[in-house]
Protein backbone atom coordinates (compact mmCIF):
# COMPACT_ATOMS: atom_id res chain seq x y z
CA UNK A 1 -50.62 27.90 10.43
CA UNK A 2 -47.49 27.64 13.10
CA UNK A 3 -45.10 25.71 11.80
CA UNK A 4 -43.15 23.46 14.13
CA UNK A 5 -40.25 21.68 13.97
CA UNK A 6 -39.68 17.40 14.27
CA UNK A 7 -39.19 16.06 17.52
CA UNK A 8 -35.74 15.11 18.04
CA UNK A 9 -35.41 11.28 17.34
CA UNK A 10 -32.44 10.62 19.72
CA UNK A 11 -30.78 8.23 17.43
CA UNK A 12 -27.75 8.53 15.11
CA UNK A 13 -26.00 6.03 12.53
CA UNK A 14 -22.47 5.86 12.70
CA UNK A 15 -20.55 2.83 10.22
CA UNK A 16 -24.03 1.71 9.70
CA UNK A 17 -24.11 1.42 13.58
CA UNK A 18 -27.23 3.41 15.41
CA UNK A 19 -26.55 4.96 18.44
CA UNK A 20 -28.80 6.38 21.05
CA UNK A 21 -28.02 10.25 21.56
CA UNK A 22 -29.55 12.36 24.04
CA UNK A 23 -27.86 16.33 24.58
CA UNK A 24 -27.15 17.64 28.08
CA UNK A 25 -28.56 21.37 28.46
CA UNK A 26 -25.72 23.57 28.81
CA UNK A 27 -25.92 24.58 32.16
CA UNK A 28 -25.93 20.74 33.87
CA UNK A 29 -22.65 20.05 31.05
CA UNK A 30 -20.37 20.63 33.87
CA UNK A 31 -22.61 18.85 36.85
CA UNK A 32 -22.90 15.58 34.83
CA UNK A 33 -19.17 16.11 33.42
CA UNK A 34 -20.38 15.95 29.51
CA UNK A 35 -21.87 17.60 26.78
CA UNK A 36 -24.01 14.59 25.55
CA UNK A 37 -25.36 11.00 26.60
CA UNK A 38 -24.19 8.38 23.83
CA UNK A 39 -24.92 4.84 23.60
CA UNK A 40 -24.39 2.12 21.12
CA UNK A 41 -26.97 0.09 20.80
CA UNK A 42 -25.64 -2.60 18.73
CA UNK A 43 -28.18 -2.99 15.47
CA UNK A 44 -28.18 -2.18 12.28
CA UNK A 45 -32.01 -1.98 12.00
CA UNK A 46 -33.61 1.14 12.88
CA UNK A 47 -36.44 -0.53 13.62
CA UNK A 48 -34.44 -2.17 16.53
CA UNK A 49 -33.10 0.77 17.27
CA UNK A 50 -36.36 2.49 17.78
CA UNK A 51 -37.13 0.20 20.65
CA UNK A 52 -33.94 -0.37 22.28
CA UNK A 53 -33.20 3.27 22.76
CA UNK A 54 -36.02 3.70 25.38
CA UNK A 55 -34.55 2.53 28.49
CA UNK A 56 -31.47 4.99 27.68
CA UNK A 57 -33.50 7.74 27.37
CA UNK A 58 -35.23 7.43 30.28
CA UNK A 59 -32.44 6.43 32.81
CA UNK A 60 -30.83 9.75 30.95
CA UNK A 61 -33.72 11.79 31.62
CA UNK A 62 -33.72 10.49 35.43
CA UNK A 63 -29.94 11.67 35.66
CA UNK A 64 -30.64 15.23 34.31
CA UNK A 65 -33.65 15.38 36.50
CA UNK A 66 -31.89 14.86 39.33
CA UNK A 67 -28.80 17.16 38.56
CA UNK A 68 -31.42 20.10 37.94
CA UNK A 69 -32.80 19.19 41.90
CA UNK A 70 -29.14 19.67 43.21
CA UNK A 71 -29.64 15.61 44.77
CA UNK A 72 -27.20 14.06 42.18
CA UNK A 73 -23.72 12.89 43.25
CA UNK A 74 -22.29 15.00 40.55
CA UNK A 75 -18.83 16.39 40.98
CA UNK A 76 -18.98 19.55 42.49
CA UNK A 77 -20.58 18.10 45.57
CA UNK A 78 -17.89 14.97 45.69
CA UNK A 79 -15.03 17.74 45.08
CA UNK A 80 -16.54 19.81 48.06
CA UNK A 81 -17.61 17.25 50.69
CA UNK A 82 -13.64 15.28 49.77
CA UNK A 83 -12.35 18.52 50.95
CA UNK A 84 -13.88 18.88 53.95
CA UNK A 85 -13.31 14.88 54.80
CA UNK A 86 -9.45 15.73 53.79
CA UNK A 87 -9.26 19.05 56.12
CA UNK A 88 -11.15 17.63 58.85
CA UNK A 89 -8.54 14.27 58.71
CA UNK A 90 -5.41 16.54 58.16
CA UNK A 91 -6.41 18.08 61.66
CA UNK A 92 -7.10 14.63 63.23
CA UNK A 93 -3.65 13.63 62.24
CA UNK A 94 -1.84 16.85 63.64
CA UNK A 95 -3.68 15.97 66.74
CA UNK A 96 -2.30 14.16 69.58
CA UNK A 97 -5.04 12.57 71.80
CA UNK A 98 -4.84 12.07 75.94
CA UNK A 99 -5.04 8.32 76.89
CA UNK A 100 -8.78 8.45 77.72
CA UNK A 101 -9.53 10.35 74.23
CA UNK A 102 -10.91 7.98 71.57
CA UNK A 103 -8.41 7.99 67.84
CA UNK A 104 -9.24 11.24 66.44
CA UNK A 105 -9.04 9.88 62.81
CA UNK A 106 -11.19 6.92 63.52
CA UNK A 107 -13.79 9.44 64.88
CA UNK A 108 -13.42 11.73 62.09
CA UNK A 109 -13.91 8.57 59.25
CA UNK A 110 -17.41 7.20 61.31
CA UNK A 111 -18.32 11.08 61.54
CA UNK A 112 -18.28 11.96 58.14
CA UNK A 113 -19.91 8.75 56.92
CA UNK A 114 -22.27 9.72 59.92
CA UNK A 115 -22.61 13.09 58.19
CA UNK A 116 -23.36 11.75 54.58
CA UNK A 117 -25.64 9.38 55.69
CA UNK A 118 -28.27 11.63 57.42
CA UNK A 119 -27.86 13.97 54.83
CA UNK A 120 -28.19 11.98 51.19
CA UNK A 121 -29.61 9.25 49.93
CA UNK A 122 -28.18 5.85 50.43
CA UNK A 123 -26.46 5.62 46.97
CA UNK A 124 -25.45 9.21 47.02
CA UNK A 125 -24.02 8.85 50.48
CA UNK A 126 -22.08 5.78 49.48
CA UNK A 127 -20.68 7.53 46.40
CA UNK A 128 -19.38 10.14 48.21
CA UNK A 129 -18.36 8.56 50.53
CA UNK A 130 -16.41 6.00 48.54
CA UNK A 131 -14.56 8.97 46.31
CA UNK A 132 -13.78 11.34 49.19
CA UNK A 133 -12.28 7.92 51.05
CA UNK A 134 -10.15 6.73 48.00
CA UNK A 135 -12.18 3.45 48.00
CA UNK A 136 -13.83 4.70 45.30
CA UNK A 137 -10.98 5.06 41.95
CA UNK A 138 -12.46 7.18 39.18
CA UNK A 139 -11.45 5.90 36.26
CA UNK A 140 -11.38 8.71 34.03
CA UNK A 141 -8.97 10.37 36.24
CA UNK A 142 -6.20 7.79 35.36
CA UNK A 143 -6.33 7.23 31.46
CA UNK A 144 -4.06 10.27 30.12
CA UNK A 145 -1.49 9.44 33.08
CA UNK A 146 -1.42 5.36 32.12
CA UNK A 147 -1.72 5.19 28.82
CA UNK A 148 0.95 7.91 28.59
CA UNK A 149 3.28 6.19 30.87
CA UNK A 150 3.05 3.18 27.98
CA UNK A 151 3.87 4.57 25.41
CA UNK A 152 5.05 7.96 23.43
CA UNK A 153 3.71 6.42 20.09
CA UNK A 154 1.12 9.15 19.66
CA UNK A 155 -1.23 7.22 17.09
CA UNK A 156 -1.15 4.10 19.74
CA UNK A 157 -1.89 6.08 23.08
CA UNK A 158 -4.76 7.98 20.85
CA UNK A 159 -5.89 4.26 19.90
CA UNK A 160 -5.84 3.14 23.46
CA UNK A 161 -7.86 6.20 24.33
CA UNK A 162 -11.09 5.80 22.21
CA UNK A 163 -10.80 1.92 23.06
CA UNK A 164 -10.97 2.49 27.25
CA UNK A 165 -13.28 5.56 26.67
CA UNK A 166 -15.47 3.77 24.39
CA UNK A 167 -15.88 0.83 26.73
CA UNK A 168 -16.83 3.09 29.99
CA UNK A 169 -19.49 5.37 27.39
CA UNK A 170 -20.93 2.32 26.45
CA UNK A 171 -21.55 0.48 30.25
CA UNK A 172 -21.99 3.80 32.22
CA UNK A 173 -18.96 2.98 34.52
CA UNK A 174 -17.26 5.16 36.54
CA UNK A 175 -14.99 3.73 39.35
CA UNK A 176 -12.76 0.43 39.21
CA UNK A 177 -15.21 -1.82 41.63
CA UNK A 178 -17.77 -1.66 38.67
CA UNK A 179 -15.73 -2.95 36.15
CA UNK A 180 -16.71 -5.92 35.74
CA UNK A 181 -16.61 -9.47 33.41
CA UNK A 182 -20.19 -8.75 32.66
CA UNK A 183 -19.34 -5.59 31.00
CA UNK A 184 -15.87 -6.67 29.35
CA UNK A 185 -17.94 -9.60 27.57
CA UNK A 186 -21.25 -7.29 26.81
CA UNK A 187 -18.82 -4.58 24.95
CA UNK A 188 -17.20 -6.74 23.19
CA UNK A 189 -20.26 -8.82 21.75
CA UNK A 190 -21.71 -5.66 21.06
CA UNK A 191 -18.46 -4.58 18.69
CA UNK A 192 -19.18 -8.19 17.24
CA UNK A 193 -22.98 -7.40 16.87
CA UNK A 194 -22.09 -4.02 15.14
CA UNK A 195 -20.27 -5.32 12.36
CA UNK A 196 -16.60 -5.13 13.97
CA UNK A 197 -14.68 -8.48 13.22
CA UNK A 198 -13.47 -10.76 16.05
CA UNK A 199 -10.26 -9.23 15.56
CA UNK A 200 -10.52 -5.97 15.90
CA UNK A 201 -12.65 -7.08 19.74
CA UNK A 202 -9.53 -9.02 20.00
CA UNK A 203 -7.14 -5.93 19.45
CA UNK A 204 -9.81 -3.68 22.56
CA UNK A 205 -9.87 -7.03 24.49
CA UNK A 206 -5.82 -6.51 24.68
CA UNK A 207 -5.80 -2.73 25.03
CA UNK A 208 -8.69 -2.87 27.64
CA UNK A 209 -7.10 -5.66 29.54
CA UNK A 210 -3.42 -4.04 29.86
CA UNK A 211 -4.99 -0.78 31.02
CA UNK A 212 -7.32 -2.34 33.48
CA UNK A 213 -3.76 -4.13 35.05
CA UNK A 214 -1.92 -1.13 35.17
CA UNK A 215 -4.83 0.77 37.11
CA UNK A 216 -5.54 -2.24 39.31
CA UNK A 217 -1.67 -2.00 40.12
CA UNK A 218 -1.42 1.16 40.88
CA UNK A 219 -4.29 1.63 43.31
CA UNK A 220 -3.21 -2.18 44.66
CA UNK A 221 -7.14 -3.27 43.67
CA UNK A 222 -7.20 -7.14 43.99
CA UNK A 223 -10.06 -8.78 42.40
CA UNK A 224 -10.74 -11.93 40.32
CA UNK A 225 -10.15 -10.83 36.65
CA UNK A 226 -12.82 -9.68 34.46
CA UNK A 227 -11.30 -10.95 31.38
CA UNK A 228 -11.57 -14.34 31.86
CA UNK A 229 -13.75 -16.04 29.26
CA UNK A 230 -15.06 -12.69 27.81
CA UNK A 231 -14.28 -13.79 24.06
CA UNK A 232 -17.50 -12.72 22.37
CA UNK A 233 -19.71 -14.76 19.59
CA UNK A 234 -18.01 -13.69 16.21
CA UNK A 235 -17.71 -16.10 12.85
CA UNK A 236 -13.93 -16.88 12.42
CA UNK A 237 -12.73 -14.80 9.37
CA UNK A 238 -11.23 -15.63 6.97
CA UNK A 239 -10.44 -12.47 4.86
CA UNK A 240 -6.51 -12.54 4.39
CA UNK A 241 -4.66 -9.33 3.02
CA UNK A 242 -3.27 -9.79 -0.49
CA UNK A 243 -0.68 -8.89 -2.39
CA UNK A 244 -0.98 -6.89 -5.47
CA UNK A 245 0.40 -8.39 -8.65
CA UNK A 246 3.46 -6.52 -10.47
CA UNK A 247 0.68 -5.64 -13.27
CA UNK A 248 -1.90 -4.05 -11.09
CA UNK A 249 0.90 -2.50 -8.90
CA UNK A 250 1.64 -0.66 -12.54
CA UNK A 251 -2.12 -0.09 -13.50
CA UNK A 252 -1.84 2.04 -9.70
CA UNK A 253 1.16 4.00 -11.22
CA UNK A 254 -0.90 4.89 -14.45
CA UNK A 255 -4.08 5.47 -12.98
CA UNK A 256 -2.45 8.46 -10.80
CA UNK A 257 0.93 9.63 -12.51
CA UNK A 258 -1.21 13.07 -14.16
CA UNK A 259 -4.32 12.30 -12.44
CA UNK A 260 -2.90 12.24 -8.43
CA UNK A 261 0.98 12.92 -8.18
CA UNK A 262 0.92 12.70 -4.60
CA UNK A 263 -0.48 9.60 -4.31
CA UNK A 264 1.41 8.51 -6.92
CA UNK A 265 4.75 9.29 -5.01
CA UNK A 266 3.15 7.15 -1.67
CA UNK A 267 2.48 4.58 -3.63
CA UNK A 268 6.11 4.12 -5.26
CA UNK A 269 7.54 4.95 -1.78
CA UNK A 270 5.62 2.16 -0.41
CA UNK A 271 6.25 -0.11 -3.63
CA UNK A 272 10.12 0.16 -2.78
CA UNK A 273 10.36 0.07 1.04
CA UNK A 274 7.67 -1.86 2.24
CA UNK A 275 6.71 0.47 5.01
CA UNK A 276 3.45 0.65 6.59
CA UNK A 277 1.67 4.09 5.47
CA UNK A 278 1.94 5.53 8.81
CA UNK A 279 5.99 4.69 8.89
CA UNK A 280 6.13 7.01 5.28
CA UNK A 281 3.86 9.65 6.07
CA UNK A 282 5.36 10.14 9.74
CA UNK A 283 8.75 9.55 8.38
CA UNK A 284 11.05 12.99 9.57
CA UNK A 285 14.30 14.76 8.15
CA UNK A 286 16.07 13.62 10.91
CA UNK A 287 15.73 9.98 10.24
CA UNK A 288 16.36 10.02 6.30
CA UNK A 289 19.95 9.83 5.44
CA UNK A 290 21.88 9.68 1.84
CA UNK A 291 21.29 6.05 1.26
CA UNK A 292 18.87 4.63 3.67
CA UNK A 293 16.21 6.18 6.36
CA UNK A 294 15.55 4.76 10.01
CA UNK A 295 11.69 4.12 11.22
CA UNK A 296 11.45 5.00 14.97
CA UNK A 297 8.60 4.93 17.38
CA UNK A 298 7.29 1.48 16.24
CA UNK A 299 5.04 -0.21 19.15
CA UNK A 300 7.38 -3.42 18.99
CA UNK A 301 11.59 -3.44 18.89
CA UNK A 302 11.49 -5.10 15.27
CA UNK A 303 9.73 -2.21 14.20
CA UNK A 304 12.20 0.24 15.01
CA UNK A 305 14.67 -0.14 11.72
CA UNK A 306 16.64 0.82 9.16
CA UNK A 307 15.59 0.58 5.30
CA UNK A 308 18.05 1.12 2.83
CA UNK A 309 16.86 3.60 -0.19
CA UNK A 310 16.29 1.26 -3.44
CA UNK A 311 17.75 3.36 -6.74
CA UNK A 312 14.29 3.63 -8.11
CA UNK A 313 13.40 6.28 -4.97
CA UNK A 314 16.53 7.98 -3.66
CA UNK A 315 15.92 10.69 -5.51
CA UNK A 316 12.40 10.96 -5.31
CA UNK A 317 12.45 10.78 -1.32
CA UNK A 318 15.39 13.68 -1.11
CA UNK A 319 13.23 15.94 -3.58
CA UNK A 320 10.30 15.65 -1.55
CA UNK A 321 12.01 16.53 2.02
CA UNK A 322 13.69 19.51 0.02
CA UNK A 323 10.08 20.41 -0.74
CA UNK A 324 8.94 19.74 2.73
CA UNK A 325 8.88 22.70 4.72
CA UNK A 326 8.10 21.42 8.41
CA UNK A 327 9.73 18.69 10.08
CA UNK A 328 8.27 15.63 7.49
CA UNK A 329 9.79 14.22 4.87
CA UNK A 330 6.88 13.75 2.85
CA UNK A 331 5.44 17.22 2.15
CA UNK A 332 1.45 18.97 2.32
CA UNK A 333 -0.07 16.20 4.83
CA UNK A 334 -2.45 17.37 6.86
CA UNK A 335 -1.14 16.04 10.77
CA UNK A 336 -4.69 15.09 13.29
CA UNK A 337 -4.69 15.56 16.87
CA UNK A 338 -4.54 11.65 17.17
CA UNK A 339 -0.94 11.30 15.37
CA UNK A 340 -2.65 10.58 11.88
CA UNK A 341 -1.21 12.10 9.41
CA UNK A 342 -2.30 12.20 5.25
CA UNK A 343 -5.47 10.54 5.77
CA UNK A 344 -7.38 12.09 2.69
CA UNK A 345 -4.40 10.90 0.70
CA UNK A 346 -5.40 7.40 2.56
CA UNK A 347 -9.04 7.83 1.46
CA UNK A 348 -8.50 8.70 -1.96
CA UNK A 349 -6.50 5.44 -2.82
CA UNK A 350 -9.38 3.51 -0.89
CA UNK A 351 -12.06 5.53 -3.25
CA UNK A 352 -9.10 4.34 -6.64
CA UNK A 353 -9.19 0.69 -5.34
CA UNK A 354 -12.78 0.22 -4.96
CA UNK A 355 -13.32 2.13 -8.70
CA UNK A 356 -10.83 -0.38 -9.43
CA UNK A 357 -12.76 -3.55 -8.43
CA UNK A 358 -10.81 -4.42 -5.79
CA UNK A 359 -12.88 -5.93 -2.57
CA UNK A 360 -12.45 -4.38 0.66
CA UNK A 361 -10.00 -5.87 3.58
CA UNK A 362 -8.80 -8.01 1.01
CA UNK A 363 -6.54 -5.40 -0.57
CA UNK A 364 -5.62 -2.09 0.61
CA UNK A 365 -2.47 -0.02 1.00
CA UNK A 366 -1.44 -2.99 2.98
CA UNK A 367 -1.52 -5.15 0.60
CA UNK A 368 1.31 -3.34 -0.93
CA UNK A 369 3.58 -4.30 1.88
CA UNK A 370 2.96 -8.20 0.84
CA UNK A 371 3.77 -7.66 -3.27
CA UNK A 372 6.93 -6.20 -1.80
CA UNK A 373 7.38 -9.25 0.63
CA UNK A 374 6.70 -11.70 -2.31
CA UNK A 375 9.05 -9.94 -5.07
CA UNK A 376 11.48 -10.10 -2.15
CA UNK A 377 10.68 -13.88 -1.83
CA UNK A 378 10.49 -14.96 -5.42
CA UNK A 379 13.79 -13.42 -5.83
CA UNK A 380 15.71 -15.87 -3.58
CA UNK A 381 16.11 -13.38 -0.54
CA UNK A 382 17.33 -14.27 3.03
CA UNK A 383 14.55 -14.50 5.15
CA UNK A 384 16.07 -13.48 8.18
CA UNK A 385 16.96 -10.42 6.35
CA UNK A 386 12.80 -10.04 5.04
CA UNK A 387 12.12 -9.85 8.66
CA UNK A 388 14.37 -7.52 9.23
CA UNK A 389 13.25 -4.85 6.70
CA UNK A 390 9.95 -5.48 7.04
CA UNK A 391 10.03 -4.98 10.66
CA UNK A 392 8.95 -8.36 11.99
CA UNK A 393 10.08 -9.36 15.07
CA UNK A 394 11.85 -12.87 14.92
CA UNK A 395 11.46 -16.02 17.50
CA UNK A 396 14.23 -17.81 18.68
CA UNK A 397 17.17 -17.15 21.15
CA UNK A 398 19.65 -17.08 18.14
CA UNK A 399 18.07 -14.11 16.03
CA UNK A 400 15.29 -12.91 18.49
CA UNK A 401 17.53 -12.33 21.35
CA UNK A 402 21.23 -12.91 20.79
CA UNK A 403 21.92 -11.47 17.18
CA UNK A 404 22.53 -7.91 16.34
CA UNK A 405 20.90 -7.85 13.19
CA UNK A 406 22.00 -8.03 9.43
CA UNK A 407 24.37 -5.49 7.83
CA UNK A 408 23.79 -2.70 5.90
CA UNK A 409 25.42 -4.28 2.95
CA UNK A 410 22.83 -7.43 3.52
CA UNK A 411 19.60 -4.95 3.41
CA UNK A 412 20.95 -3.32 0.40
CA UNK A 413 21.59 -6.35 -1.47
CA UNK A 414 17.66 -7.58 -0.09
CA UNK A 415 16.00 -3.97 -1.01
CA UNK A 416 17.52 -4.60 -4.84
CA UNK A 417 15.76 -7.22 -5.43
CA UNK A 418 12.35 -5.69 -5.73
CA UNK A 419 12.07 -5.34 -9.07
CA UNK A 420 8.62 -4.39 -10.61
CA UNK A 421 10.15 -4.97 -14.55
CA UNK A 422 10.16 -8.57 -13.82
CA UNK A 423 6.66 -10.78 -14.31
CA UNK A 424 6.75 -12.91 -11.37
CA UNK A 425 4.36 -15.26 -10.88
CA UNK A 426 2.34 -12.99 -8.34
């Protein structure tokens, strides 16, 4: 008896998520400009999932169809009829008519939409047409350049490149005329719908909208705006972050001083700073001095600061960029393409805090960032100073705008208060 193998299923679960999936064969990859058709389709329930997958699979199988029959406005024909439209009106230009002669680049624009027309199909012909023109602005084209000109903060332009690439995966859109509110309000419901809180659709509202503005700005596109009332259905939450208590900030430092020493030495880093894990772990020689280290590359001004080194982790901090043998201060962390760095070491505290009994987005590494914001508090410090450290921006024309900032001798005096012998009442 032959045996044969399952049909593919064309689904895949990602954060409990499914997804439609369909592969490209190899040779159409570079016709339909992708290795694979992906689509979220916004259930949990794989029964759901089951059902709503259809209509993507067939519209995919249409598009592959028609890319094997050559009748497809895929990019090899765009790329070849824009540059005969672009030699043909490079000639018109150079070309000086008599009186009686008709405007030899109006001819050439009706001719080649002439052209296109008896030749392909109304849509393809207006596709075309559209990209060889410049009325049509392919949007893929522009994210690297725009979200680049933003920002050098590696781990934000990555973050703003999953967010725009995610929304035009997810509604099939191509060129700037398409985007639409429709499909600003449908991807965000469906982050909603997957699980994703109201805030994180919040955070790819933001990123989405800025990036749509800069594009519309740069091609001069002037349309109502599609992120007008797009806020999807979510339940408000209501999940704060919490601090840690100066006991369980201790049962941390037993449960991985033999056990894990690197995580360990994050942890009391963290415990005496109050930096963000991505300001330690991307923290470089350059930037740590004697007494005190500077964070650069924040996304906002405030962020951009100097910390002053607490006694309990001067020496801890210089040992480890000693040890370090690239350009980090903190030694052995494995650096990802999207400016993450030490994300197993991120994991494995995760995997200690849930063995723990600790409830997830209530604490996390975070939350170690507000015990040090409380000891700071329940210790009498300046405030103004807190914000300062912590890397909070601060309203107001007086400190926001006007002030310089506090004195080294003021963060030292603030950094020496956190004091994790003391039993607060955290």
């Amino acid at each position: 008896m032959t045996r044969t193998s399952a049909p593919p299923s064309y689904l895949k679960q990602r954060s409990g998520t499914w997804y439609a999936s369909m592969e490209i064969p190899s040779a159409l990859r570079a016709i339909l400009g992708k290795r694979r058709f992906v689509a979220s389709l916004c259930t949990r329930d794989r029964k759901k999932a089951e059902l709503l997958k259809a209509r993507h699979l067939v519209e995919w199988q249409h598009l592959i169809d028609r890319a094997r029959l050559g009748a497809d406005a895929n990019t090899p024909l765009i790329q070849r009829m824009t540059a005969i439209y672009q030699q043909e009106l490079d000639a018109a230009k150079a070309y000086t008519p008599r009186d009686d002669e008709p405007d030899p680049v109006a001819h050439v624009k009706d001719e080649f939409a002439y052209v296109l027309a008896d030749n392909y199909p109304p849509e393809v012909a207006d596709e075309v047409h559209g990209v060889a023109t410049g009325s049509y602005v392919i949007i893929r084209d522009h994210i690297e350049r725009l979200i680049e000109s933003r920002t050098s903060n590696t781990r934000t332009q990555a973050a703003k490149r999953s967010i725009v690439q995610a929304f035009l995966d997810m509604t099939g859109i191509r060129y700037l005329h398409q985007w639409n509110r429709q499909s600003v309000r449908g991807y965000l419901q469906c982050l909603v719908d997957s699980g994703r809180s109201g805030s994180t659709a919040s955070v790819h509202q933001a990123h989405l909208s800025a990036f749509y503005k800069d594009i519309s700005r740069l091609h001069d596109y002037r349309v109502a705006s599609p992120f007008d009332d797009v806020a999807p259905i979510a339940p408000k939450s209501t999940i704060e972050t919490q601090a840690f208590t100066v006991r369980e900030m201790q049962g941390f430092w037993a449960a991985t001083a033999n056990s894990d020493p690197q995580l360990h030495e994050l942890i009391t880093l963290a415990a005496y700073t109050g930096c963000r894990y991505s300001e330690l772990t991307l923290l470089k020689k350059p930037n740590l001095r004697q007494d005190h280290f500077v964070v650069t590359g924040a996304k906002t001004k405030a962020g951009n600061r100097t910390i002053p080194l607490h006694p309990e982790i001067i020496d801890l901090i210089h040992q480890l960029a000693n040890r370090s043998t690239d350009e980090y201060v903190i030694p052995d962390l494995l650096l990802l393409k999207n400016g993450k760095r030490g994300v197993s070491q991120q994991i494995r505290f995760g995997t200690l805090k849930s063995s723990l009994g600790y409830q997830k987005r209530v604490h996390s590494f975070h939350s170690i960032r507000a015990t040090v914001a409380t000891l700071m508090e329940q210790a009498g410090a300046n405030p103004v100073t807190m914000h300062r450290l912590l890397g909070h921006g601060l309203s107001g024309e007086t400190f926001g705008t006007y002030s310089g900032g506090a004195s080294m001798k003021q963060l030292r005096e603030t950094v020496a208060l956190i004091d994790y012998s003391l039993t607060p009442s955290l």
